[in-house]
N, C-alpha and C. Protein backbone atom coordinates (compact mmCIF):
# COMPACT_ATOMS: atom_id res chain seq x y z
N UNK A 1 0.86 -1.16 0.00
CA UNK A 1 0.00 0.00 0.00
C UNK A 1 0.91 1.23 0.00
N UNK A 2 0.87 2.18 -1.21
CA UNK A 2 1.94 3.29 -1.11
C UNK A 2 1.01 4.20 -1.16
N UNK A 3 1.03 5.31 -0.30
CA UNK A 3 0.78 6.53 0.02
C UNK A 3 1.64 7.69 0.28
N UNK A 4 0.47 8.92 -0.44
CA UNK A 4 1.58 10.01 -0.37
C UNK A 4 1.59 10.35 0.81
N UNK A 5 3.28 10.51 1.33
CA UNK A 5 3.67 10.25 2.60
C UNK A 5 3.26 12.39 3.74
N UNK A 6 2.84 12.48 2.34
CA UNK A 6 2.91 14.39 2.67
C UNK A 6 1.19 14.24 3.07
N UNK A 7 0.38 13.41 2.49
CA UNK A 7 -1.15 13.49 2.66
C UNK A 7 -0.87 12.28 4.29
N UNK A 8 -0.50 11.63 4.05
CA UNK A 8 -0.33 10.53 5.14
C UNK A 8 0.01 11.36 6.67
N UNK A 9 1.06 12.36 6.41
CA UNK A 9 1.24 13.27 7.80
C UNK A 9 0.47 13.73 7.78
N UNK A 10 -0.12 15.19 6.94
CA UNK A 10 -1.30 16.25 7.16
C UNK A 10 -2.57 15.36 7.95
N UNK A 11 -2.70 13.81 7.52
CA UNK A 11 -3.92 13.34 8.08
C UNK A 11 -3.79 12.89 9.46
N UNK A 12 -2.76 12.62 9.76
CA UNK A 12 -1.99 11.99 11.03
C UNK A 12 -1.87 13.23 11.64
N UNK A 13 -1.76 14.49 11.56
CA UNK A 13 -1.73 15.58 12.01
C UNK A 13 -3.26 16.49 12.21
N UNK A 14 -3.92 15.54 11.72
CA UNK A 14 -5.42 16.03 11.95
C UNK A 14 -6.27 17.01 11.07
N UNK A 15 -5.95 17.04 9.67
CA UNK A 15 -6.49 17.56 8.48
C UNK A 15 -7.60 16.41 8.01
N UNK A 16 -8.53 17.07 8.22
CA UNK A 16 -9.86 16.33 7.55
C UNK A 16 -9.95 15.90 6.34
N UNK A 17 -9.54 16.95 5.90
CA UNK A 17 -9.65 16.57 4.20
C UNK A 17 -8.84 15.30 3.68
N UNK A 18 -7.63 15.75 4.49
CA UNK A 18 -6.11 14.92 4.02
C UNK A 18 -6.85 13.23 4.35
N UNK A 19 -7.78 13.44 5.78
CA UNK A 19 -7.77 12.08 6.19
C UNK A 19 -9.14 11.55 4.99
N UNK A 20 -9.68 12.36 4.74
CA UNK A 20 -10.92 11.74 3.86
C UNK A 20 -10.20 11.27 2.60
N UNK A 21 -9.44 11.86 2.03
CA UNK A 21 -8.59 11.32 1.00
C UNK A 21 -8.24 10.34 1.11
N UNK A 22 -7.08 10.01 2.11
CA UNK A 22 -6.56 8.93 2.60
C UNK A 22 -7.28 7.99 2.78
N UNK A 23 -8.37 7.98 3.23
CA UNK A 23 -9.29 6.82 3.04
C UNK A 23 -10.04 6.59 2.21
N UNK A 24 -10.30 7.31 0.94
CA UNK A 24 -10.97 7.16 0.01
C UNK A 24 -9.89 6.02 -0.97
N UNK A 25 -8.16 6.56 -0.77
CA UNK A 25 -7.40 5.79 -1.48
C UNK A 25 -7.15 4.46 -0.55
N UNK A 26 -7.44 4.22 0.26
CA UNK A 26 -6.81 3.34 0.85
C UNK A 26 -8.30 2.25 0.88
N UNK A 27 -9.40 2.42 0.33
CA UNK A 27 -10.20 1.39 0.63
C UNK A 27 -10.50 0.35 -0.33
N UNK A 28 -9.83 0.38 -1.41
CA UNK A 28 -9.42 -0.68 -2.13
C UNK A 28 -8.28 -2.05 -1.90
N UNK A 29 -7.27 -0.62 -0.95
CA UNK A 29 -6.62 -1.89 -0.31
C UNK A 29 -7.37 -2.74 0.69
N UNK A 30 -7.98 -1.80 1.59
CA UNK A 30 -8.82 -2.67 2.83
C UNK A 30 -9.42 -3.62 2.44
N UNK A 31 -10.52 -3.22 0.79
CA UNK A 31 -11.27 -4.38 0.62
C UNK A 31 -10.36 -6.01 0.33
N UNK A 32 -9.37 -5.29 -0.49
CA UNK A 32 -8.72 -6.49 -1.09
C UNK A 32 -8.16 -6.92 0.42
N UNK A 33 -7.61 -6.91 1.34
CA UNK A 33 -6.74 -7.81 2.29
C UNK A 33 -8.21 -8.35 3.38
N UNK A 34 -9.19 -7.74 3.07
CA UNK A 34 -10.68 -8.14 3.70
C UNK A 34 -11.11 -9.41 3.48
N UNK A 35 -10.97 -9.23 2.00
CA UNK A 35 -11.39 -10.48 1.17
C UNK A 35 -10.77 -11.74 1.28
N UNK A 36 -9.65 -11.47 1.42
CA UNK A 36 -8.84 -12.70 2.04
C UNK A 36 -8.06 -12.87 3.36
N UNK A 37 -8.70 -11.93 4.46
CA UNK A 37 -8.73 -12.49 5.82
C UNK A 37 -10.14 -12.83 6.34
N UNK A 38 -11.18 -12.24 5.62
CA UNK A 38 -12.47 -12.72 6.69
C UNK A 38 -12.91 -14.14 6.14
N UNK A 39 -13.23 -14.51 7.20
CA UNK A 39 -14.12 -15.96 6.82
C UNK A 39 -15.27 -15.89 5.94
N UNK A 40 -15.61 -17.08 5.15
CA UNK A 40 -16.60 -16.98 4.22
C UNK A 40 -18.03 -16.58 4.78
N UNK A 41 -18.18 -16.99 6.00
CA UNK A 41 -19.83 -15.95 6.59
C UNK A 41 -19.60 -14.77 7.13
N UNK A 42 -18.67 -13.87 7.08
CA UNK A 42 -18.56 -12.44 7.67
C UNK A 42 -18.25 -11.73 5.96
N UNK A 43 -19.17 -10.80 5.99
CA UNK A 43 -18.83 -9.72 4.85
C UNK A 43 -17.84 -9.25 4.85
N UNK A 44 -16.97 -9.17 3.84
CA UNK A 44 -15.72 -8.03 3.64
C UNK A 44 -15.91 -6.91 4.15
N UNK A 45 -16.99 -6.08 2.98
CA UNK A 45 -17.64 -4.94 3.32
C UNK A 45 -17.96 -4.62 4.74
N UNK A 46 -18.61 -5.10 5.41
CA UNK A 46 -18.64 -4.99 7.07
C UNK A 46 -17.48 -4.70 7.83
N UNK A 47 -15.99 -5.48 7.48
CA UNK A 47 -14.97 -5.41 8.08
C UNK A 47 -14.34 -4.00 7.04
N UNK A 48 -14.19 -3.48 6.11
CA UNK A 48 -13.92 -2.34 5.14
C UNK A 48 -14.00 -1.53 6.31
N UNK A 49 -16.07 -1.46 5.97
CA UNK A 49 -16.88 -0.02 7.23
C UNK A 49 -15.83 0.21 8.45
N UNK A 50 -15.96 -0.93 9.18
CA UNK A 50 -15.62 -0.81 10.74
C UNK A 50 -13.81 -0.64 10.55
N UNK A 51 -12.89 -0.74 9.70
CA UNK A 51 -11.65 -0.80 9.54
C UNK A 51 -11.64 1.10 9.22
N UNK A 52 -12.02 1.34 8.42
CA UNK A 52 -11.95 2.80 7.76
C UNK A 52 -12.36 3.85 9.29
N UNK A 53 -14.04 3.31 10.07
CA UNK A 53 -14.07 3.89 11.03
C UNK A 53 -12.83 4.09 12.33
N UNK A 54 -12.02 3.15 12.17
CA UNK A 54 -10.96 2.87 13.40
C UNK A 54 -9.61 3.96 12.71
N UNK A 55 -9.45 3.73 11.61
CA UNK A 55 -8.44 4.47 10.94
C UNK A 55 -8.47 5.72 11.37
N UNK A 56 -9.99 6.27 10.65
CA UNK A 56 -10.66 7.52 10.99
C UNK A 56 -10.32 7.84 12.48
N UNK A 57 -10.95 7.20 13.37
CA UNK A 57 -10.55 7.76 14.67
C UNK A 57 -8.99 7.84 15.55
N UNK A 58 -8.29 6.53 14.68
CA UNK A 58 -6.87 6.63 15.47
C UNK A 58 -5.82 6.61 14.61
N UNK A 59 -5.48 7.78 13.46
CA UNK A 59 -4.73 7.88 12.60
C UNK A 59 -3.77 9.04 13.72
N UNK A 60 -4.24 9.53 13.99
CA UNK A 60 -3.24 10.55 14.99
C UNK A 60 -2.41 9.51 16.15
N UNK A 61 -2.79 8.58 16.43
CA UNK A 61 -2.18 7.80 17.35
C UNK A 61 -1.09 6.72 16.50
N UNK A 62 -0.96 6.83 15.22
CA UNK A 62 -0.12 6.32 14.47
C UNK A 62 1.58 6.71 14.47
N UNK A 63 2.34 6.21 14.79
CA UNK A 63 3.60 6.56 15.27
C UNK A 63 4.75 6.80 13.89
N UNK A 64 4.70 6.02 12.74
CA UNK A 64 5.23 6.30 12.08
C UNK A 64 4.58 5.91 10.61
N UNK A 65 4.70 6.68 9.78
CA UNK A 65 4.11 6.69 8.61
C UNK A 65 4.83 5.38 7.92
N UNK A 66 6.21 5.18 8.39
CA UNK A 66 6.11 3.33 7.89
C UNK A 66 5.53 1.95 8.16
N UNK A 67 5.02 2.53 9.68
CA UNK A 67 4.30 1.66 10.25
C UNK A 67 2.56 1.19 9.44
N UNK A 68 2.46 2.68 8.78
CA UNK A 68 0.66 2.52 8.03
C UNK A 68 -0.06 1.03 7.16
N UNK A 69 0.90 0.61 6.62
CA UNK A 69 0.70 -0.21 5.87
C UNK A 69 0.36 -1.78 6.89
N UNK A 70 1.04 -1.84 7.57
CA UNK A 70 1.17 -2.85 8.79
C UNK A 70 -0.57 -2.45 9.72
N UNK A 71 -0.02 -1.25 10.25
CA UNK A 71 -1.26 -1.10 10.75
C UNK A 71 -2.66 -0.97 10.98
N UNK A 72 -2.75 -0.77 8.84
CA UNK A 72 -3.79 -0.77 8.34
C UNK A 72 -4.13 -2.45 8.43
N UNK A 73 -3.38 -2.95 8.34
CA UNK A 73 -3.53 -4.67 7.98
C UNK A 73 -4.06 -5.09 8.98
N UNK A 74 -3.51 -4.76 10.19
CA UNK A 74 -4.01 -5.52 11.34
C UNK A 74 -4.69 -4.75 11.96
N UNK A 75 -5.79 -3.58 11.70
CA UNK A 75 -6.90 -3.34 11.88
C UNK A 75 -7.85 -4.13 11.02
N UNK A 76 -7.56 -4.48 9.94
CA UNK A 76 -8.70 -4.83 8.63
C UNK A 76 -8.58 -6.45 9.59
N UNK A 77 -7.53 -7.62 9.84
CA UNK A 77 -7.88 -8.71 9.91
C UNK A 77 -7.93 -8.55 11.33
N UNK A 78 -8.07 -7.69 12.34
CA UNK A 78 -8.95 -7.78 13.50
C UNK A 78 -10.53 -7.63 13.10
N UNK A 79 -10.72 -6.64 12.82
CA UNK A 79 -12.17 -6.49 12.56
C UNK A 79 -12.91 -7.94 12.01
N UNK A 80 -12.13 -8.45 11.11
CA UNK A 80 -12.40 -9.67 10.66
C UNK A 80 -12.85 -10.89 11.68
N UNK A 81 -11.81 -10.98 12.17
CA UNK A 81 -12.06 -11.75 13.34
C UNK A 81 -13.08 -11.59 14.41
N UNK A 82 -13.43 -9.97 14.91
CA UNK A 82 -14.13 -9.45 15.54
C UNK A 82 -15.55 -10.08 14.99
N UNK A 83 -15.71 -9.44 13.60
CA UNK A 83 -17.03 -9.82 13.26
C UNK A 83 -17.70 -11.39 13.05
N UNK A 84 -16.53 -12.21 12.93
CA UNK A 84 -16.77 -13.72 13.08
C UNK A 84 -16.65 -13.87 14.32
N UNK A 85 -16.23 -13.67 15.71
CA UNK A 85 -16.76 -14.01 16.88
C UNK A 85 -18.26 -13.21 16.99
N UNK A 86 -18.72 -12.58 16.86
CA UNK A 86 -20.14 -11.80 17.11
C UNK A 86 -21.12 -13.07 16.31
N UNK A 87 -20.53 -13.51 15.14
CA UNK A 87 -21.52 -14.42 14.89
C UNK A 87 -21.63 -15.97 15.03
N UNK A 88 -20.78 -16.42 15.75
CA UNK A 88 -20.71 -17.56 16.48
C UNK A 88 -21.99 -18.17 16.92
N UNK A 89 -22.85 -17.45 17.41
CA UNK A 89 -24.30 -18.25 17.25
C UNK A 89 -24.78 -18.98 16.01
N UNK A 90 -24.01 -18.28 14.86
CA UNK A 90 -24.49 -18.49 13.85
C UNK A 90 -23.69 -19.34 12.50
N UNK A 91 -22.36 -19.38 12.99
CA UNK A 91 -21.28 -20.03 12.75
C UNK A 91 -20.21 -21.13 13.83
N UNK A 92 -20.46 -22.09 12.66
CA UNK A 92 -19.60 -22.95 13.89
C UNK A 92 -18.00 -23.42 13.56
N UNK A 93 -17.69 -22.76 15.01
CA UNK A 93 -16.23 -22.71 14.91
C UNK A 93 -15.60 -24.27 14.79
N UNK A 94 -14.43 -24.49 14.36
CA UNK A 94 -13.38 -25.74 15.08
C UNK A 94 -13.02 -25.46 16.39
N UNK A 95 -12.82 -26.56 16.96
CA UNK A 95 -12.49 -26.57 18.44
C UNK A 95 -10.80 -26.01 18.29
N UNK A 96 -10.14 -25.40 19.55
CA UNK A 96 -8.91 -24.81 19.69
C UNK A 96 -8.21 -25.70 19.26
N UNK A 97 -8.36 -27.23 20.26
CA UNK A 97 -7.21 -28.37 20.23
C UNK A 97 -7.07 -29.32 18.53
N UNK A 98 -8.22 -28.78 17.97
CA UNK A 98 -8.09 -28.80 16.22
C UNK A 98 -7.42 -28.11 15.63
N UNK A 99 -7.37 -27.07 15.68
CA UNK A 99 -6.30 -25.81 15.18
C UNK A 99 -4.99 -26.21 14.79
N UNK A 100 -4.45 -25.92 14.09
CA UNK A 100 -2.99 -25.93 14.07
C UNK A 100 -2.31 -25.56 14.65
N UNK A 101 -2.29 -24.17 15.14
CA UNK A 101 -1.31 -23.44 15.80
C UNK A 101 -3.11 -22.65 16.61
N UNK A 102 -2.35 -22.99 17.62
CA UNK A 102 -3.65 -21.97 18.49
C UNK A 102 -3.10 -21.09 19.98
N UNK A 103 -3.22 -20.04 19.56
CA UNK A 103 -2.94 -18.88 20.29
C UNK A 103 -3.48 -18.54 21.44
N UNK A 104 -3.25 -18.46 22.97
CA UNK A 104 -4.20 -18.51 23.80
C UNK A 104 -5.16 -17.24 23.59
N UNK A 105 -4.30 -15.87 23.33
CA UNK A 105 -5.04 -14.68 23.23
C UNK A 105 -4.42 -14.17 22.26
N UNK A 106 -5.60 -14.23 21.35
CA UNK A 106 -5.03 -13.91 19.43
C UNK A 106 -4.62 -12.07 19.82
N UNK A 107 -5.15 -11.17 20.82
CA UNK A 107 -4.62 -9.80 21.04
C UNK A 107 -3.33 -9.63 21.47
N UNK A 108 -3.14 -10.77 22.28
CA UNK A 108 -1.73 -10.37 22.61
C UNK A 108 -0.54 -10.79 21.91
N UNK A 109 -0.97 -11.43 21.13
CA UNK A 109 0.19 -11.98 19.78
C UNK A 109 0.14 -11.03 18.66
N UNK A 110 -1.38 -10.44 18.31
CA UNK A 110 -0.90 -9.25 17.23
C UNK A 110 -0.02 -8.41 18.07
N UNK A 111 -0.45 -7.48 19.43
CA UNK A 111 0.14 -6.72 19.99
C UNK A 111 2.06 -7.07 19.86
N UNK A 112 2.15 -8.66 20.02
CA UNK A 112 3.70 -8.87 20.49
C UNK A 112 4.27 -8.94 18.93
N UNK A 113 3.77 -9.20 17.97
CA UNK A 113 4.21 -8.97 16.44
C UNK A 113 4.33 -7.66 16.51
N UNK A 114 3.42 -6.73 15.97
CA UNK A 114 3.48 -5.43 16.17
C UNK A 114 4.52 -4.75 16.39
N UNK A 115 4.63 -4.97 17.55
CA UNK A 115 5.59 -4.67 18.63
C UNK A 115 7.37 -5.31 18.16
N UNK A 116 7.25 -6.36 17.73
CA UNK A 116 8.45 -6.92 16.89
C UNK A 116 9.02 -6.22 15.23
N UNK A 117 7.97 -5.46 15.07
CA UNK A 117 7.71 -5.67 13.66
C UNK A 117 8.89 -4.09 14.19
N UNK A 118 8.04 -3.33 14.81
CA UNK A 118 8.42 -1.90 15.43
C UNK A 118 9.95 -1.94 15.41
N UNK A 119 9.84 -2.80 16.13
CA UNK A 119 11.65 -3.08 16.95
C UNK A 119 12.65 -3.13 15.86
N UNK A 120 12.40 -3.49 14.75
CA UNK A 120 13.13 -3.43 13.25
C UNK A 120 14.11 -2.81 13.17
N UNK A 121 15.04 -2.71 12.84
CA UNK A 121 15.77 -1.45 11.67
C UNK A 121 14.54 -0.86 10.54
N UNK A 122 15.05 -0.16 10.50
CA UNK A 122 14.23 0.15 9.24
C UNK A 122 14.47 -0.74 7.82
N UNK A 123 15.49 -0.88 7.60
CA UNK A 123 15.61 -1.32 6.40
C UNK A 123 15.28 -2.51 6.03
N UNK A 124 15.02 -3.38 7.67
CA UNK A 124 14.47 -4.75 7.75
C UNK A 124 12.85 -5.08 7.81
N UNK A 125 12.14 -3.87 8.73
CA UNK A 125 11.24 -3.66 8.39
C UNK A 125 10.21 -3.50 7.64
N UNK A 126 11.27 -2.38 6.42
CA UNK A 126 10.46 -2.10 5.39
C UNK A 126 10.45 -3.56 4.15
N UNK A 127 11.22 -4.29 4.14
CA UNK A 127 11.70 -5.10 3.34
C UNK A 127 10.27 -6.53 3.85
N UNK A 128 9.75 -6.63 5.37
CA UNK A 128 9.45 -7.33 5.62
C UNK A 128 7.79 -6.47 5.74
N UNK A 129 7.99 -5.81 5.40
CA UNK A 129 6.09 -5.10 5.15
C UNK A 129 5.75 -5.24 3.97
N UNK A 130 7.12 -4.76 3.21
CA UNK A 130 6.47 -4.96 1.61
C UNK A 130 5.79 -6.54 1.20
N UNK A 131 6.96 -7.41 1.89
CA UNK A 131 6.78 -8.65 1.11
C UNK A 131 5.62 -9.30 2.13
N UNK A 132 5.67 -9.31 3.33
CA UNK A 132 4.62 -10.24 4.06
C UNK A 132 3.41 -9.42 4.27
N UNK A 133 3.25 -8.12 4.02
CA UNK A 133 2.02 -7.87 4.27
C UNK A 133 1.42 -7.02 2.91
N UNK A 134 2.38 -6.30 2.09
CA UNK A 134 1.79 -6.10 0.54
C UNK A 134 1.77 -7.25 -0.09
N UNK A 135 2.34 -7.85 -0.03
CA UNK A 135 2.90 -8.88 -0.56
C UNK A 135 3.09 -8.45 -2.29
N UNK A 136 4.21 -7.78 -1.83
CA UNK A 136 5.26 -7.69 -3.13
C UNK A 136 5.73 -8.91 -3.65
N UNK A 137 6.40 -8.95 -4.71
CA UNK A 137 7.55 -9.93 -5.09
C UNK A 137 8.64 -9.53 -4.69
N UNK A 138 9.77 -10.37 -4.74
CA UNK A 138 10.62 -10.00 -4.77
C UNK A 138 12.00 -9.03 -5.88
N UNK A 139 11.17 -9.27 -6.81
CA UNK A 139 11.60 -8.33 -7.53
C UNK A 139 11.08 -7.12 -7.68
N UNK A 140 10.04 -6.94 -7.44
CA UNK A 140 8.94 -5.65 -7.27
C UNK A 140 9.65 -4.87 -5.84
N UNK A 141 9.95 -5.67 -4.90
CA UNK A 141 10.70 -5.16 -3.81
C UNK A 141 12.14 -4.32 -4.13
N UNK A 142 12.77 -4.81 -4.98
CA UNK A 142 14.22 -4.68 -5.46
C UNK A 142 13.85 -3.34 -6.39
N UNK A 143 12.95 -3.76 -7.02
CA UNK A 143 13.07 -2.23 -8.03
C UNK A 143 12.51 -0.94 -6.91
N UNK A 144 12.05 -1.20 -6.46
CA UNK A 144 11.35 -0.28 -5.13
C UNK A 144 12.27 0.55 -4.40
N UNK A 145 12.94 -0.57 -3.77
CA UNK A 145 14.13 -0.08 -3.18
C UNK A 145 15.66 0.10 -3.43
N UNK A 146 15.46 -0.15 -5.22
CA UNK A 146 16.83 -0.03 -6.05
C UNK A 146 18.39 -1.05 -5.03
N UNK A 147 17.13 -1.97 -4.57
CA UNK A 147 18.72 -3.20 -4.39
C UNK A 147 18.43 -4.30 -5.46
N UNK A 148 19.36 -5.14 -5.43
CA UNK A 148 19.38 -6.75 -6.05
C UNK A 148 18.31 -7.18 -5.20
N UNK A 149 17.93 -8.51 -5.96
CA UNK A 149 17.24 -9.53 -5.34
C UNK A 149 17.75 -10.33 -4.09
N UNK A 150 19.36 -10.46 -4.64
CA UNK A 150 19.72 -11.11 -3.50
C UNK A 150 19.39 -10.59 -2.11
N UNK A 151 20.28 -8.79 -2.24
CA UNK A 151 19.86 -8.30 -0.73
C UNK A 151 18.46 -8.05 -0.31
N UNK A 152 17.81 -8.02 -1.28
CA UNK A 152 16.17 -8.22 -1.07
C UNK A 152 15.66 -9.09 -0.25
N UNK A 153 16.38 -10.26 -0.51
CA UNK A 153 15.81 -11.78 -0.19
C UNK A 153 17.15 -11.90 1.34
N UNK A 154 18.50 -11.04 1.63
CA UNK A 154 18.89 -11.17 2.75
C UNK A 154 18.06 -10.38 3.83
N UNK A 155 17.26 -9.32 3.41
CA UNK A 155 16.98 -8.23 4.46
C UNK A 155 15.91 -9.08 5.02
N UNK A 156 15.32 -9.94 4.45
CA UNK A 156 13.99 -10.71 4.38
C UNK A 156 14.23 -11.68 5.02
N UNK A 157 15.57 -12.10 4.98
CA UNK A 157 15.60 -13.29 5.93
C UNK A 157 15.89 -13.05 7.16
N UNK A 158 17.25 -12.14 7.33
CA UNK A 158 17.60 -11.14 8.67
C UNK A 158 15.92 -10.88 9.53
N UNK A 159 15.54 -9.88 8.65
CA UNK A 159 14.58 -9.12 9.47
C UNK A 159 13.72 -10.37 10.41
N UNK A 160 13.39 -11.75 9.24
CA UNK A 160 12.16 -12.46 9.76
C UNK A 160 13.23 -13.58 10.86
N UNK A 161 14.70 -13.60 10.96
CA UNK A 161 15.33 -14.05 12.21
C UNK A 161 15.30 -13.04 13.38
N UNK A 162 14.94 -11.86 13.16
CA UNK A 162 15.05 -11.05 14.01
C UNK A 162 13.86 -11.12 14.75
N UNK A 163 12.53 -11.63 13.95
CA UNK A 163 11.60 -11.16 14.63
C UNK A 163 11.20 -12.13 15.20
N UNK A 164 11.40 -13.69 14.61
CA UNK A 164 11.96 -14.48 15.59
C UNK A 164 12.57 -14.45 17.02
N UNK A 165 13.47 -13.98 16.96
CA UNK A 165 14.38 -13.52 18.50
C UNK A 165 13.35 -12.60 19.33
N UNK A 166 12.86 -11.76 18.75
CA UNK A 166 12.22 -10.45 19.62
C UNK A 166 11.19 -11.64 20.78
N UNK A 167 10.41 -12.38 19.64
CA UNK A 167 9.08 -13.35 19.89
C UNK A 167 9.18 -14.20 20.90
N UNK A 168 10.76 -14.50 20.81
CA UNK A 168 11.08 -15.88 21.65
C UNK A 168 11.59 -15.31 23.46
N UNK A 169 12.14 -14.35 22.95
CA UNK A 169 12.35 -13.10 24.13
C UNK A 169 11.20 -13.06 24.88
């Protein structure tokens, strides 16, 4: 998700306009990462609404304009989740001990990613937003950031040992 980083502050700085923009461009991305985090009985659209409303209200509480892309993500596949627990009367879940990997409290693992993701260098960071949460290629990454593939594909590995370590910490 690339945004102009000059509309991205003014809105983060509390310009209305800037932020109505910003969300006018950014809700194509929401829908698309909607579409493939919500479950097949929760609407996209539902998780869009309630994602754009959260943006709307806590874009000033956003710490760094590299962080947006990340943060937008894991507002859109909370909401997701949110709106498939509300309908649990109406959907039936798998049991935990079915799961593959099951998380005791799915909040405090986005929070401790997050929080890992933060801890970055930058250059590891950005390398590991593009590809795991735009999901760039790796060559789309490289022309982006005018490196090779190779160091493309080292920053990518670094960053995701790093965030490893933070996790295990």
């Amino acid at each position: 998700m690339q945004h102009d980083p000059i509309l991205l502050e003014s809105a983060r700085q509390g310009d209305l306009t800037a932020l109505e923009r910003l969300l006018a461009l950014c809700r194509p991305e929401l829908a698309r990462i909607a579409q493939s985090q919500c479950a097949s009985s929760v609407d996209p659209e539902d998780a869009v609404q309630e994602s754009l409303l959260l943006i709307y209200k806590r874009i000033g509480a956003l710490r760094t304009i590299a962080a947006f892309p990340a943060w937008t993500f894991s507002i859109v596949r909370r909401e997701c989740y949110r709106l498939l627990r509300a309908m649990r009367g109406q959907v039936e879940l798998p049991e935990p001990d079915h799961l593959i990997f099951a998380y005791t409290d799915q909040f405090e693992l986005r929070v401790d990613l997050a929080a890992a993701i933060q801890s970055l260098p930058e250059k590891y960071r950005e390398a590991i937003i593009l590809r795991d949460f735009e999901e760039f290629s790796i060559t789309e990454i490289a022309d982006q950031l005018l490196l090779t593939r190779e160091a493309v594909k080292s920053r990518i590995h670094r960053g995701r040992q790093m965030l490893q370590e933070y996790l295990r910490d």
